[in-house]
C-alpha atoms as a PDB file:
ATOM      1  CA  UNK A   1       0.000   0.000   0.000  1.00  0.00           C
ATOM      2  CA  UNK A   2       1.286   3.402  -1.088  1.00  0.00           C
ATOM      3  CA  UNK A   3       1.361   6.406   0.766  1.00  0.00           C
ATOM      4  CA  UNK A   4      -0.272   9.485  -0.693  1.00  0.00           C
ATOM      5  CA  UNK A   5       1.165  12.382  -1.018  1.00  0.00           C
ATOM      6  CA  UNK A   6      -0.356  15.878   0.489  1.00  0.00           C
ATOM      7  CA  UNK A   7      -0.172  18.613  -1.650  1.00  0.00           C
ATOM      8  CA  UNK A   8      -1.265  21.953   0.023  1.00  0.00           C
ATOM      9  CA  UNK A   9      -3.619  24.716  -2.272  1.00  0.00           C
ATOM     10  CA  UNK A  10      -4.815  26.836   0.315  1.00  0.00           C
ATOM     11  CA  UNK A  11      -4.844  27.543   4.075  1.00  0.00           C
ATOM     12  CA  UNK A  12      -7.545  29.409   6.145  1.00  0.00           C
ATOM     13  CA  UNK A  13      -5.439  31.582   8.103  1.00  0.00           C
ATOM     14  CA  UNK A  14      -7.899  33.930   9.392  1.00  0.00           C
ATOM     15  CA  UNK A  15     -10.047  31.122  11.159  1.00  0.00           C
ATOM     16  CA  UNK A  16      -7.100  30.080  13.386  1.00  0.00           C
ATOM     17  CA  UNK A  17      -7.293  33.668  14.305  1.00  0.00           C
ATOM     18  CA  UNK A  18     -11.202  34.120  14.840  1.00  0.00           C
ATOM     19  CA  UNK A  19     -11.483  30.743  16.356  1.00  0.00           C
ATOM     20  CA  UNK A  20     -10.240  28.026  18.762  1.00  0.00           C
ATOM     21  CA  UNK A  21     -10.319  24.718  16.593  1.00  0.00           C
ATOM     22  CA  UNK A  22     -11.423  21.968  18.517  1.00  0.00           C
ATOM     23  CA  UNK A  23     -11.100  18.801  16.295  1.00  0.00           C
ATOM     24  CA  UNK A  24     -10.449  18.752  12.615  1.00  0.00           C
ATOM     25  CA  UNK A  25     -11.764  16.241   9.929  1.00  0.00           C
ATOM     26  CA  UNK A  26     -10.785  15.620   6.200  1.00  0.00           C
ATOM     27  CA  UNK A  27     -14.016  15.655   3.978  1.00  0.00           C
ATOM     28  CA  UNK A  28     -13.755  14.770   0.239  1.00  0.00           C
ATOM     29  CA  UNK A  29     -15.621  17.367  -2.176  1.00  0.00           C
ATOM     30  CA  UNK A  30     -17.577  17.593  -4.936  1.00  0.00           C
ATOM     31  CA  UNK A  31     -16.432  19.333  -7.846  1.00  0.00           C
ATOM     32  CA  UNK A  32     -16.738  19.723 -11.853  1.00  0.00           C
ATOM     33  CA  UNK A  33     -13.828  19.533 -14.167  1.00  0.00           C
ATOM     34  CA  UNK A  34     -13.243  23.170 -14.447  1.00  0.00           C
ATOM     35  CA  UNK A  35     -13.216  23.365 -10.942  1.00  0.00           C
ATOM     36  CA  UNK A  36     -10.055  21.041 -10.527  1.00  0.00           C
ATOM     37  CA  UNK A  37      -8.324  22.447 -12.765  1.00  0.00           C
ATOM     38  CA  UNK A  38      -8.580  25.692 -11.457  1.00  0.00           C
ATOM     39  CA  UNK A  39      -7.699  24.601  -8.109  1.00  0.00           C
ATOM     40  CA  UNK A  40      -4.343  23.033  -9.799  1.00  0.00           C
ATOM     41  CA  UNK A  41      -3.932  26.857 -11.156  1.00  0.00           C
ATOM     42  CA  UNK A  42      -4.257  27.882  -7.399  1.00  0.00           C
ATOM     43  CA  UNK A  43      -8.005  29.287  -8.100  1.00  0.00           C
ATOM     44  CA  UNK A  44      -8.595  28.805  -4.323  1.00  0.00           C
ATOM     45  CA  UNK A  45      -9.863  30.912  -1.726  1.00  0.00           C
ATOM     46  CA  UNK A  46     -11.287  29.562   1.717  1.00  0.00           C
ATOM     47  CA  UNK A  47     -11.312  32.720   3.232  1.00  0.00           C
ATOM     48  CA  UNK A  48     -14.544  33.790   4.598  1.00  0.00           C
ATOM     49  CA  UNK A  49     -16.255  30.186   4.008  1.00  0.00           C
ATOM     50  CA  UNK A  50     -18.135  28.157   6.351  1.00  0.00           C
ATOM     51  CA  UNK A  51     -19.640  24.776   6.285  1.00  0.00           C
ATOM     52  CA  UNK A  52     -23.771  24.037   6.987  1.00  0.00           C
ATOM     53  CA  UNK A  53     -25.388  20.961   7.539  1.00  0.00           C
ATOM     54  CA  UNK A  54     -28.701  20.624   5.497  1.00  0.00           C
ATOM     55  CA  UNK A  55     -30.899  17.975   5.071  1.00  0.00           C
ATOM     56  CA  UNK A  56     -27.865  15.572   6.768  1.00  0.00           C
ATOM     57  CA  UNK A  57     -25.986  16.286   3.652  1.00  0.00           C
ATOM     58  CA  UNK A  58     -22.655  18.787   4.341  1.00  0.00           C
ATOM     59  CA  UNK A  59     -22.114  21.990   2.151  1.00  0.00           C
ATOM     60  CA  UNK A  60     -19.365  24.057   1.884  1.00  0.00           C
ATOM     61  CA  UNK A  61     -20.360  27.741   1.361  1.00  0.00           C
ATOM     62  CA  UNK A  62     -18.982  30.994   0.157  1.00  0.00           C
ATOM     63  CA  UNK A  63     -15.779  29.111  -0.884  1.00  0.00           C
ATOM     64  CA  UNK A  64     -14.745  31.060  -3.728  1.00  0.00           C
ATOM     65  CA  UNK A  65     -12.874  28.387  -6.575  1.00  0.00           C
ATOM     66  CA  UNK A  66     -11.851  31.019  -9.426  1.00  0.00           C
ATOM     67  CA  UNK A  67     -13.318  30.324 -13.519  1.00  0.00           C
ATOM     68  CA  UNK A  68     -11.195  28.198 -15.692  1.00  0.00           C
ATOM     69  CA  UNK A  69     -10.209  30.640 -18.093  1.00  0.00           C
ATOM     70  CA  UNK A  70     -10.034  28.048 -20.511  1.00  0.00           C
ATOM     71  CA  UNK A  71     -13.826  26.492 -19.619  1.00  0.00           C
ATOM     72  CA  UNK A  72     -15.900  28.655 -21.661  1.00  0.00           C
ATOM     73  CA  UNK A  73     -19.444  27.089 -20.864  1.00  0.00           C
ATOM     74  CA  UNK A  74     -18.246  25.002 -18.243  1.00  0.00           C
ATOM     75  CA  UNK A  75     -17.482  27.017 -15.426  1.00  0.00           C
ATOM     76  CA  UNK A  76     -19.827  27.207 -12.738  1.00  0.00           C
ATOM     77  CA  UNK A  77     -20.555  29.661 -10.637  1.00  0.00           C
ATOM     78  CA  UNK A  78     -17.844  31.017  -8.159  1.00  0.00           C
ATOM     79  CA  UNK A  79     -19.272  30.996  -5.108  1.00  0.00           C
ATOM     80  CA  UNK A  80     -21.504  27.977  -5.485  1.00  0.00           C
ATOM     81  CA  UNK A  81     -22.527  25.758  -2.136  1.00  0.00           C
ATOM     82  CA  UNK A  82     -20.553  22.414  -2.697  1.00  0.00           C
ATOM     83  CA  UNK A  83     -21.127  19.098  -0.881  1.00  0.00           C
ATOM     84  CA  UNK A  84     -18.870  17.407   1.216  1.00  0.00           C
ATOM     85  CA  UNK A  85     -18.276  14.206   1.341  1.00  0.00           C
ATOM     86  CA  UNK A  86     -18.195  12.478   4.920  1.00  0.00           C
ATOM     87  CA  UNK A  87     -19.833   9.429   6.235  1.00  0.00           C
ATOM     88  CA  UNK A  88     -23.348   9.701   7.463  1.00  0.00           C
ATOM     89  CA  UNK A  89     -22.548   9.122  11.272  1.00  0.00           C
ATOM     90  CA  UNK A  90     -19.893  11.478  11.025  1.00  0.00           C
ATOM     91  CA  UNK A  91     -21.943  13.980   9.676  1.00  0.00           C
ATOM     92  CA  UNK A  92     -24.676  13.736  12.348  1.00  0.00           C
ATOM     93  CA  UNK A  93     -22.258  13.649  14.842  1.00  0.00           C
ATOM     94  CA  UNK A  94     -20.821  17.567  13.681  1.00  0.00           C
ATOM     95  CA  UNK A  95     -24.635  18.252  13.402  1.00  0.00           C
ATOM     96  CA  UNK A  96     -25.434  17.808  17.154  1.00  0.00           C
ATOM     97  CA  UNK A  97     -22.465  19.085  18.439  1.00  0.00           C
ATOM     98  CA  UNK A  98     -23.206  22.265  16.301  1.00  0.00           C
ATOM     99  CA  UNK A  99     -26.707  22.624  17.340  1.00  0.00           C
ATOM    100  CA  UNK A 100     -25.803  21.938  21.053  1.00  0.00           C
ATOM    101  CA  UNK A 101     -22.875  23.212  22.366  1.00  0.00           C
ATOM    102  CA  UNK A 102     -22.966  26.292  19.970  1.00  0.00           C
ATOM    103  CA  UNK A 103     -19.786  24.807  17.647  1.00  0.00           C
ATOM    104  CA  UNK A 104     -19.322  26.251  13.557  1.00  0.00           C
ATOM    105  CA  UNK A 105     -17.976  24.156  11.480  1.00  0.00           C
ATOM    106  CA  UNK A 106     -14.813  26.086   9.249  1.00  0.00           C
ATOM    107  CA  UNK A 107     -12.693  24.698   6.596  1.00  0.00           C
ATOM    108  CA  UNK A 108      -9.232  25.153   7.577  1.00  0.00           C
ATOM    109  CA  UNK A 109      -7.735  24.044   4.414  1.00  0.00           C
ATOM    110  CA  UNK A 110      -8.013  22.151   0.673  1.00  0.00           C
ATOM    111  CA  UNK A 111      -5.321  20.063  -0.289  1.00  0.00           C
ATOM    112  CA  UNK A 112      -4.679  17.256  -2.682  1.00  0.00           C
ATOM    113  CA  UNK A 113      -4.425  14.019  -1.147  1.00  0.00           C
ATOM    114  CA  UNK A 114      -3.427  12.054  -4.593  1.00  0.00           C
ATOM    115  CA  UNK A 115      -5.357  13.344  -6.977  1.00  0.00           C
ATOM    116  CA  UNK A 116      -8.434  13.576  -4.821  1.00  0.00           C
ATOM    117  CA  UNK A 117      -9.039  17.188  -3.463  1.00  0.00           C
ATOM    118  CA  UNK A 118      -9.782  16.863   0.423  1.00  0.00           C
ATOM    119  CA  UNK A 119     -10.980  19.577   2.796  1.00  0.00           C
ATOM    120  CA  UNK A 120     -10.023  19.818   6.832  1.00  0.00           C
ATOM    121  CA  UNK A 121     -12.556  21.085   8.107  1.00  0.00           C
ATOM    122  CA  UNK A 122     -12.228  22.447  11.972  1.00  0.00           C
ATOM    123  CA  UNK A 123     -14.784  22.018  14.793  1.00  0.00           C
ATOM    124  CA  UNK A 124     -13.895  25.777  16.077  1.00  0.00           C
ATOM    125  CA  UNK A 125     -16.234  28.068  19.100  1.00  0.00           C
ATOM    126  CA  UNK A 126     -15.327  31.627  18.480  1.00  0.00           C
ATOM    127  CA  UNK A 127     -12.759  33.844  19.915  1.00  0.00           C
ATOM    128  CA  UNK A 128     -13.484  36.902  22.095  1.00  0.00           C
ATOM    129  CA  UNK A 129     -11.430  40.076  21.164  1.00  0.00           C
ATOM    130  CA  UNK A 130      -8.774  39.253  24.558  1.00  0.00           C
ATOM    131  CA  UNK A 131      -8.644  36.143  23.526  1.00  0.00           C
ATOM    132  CA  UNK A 132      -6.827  37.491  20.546  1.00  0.00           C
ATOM    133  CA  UNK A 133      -5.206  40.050  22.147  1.00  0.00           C
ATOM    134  CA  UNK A 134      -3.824  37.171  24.553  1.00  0.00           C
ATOM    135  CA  UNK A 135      -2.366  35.144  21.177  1.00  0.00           C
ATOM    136  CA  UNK A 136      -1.034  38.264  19.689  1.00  0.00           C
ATOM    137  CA  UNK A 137       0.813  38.813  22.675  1.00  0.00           C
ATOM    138  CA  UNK A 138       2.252  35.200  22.894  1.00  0.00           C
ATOM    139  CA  UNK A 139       3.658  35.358  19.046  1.00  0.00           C
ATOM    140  CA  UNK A 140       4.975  38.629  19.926  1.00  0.00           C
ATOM    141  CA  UNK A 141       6.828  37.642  23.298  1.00  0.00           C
ATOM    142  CA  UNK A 142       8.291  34.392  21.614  1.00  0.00           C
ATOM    143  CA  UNK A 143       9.623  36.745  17.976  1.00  0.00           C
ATOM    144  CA  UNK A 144      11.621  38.624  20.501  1.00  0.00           C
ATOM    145  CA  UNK A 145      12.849  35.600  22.364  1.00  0.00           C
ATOM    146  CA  UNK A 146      14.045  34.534  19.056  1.00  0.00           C
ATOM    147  CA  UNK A 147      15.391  37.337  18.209  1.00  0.00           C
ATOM    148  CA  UNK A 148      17.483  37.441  21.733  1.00  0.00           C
ATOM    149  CA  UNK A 149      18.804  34.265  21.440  1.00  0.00           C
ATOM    150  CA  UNK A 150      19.775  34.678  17.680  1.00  0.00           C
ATOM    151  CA  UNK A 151      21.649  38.010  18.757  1.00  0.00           C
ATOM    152  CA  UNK A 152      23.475  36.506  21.818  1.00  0.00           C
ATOM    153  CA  UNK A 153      24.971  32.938  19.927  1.00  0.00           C
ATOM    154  CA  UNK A 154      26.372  35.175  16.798  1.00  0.00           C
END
């Protein structure tokens, strides 16, 4: 058995910053043609997407996958809501820890795993505004301990 190779298209850097992530799970998706190739030409862009549950089927929305420019007819809308695929029990399982213990579901990044295009998706709760303030000030504190101890073994 071979092991697949991760390719990385896109990280959501922004939710790390608006949310603490919980768990994360790796969803496949469902795309057109056009779609993947446009992804290959780094047509990505996660930011501002979010994931809903309807009908126990997953969606990804407002994740914005640029037009082939090469796919004439083909192309499908931008912002379209695509599915995600998980297994069913999975899938109710997000759903009532969403609905119950006030969770979002965010996609953290897309990837190729292969030649599949997967999605890790993060079970996140929102950050208050100290709560960033508190992680700004940890990065900051360990740049300048860096810093320090790159000066002082010169």
């Amino acid at each position: 058995m071979e092991k697949k190779e991760l390719k990385t298209i896109t990280v959501n850097r922004q939710a790390r910053h608006e949310y603490f992530v919980e768990e994360s799970y790796e969803a496949g998706i469902e795309l057109f043609g056009t779609e993947v190739k446009s992804i290959r030409q780094n047509g990505a862009n996660l930011k501002d997407s979010w994931c809903e549950i309807t009908d126990g089927q997953l969606f990804v929305k407002q994740m914005h996958i640029s037009p082939y420019e090469k796919g004439n007819i083909f192309n499908r809308d931008p912002l379209r809501p695509r599915r995600l695929l998980m297994h069913k029990r999975e899938i109710l399982k997000l759903f009532g820890q969403i609905k119950q213990q006030g969770y979002t579901l965010i996609p953290l990044s897309l990837y190729f795993k292969g030649s599949n295009v997967k999605v890790q998706l993060g079970l996140c709760k929102g950050k208050k505004l100290y709560d960033k303030r508190a992680d700004q000030a940890k990065k900051a504190a360990s740049r300048e301990m860096d810093r320090a101890m790159k000066e002082r073994f010169r």
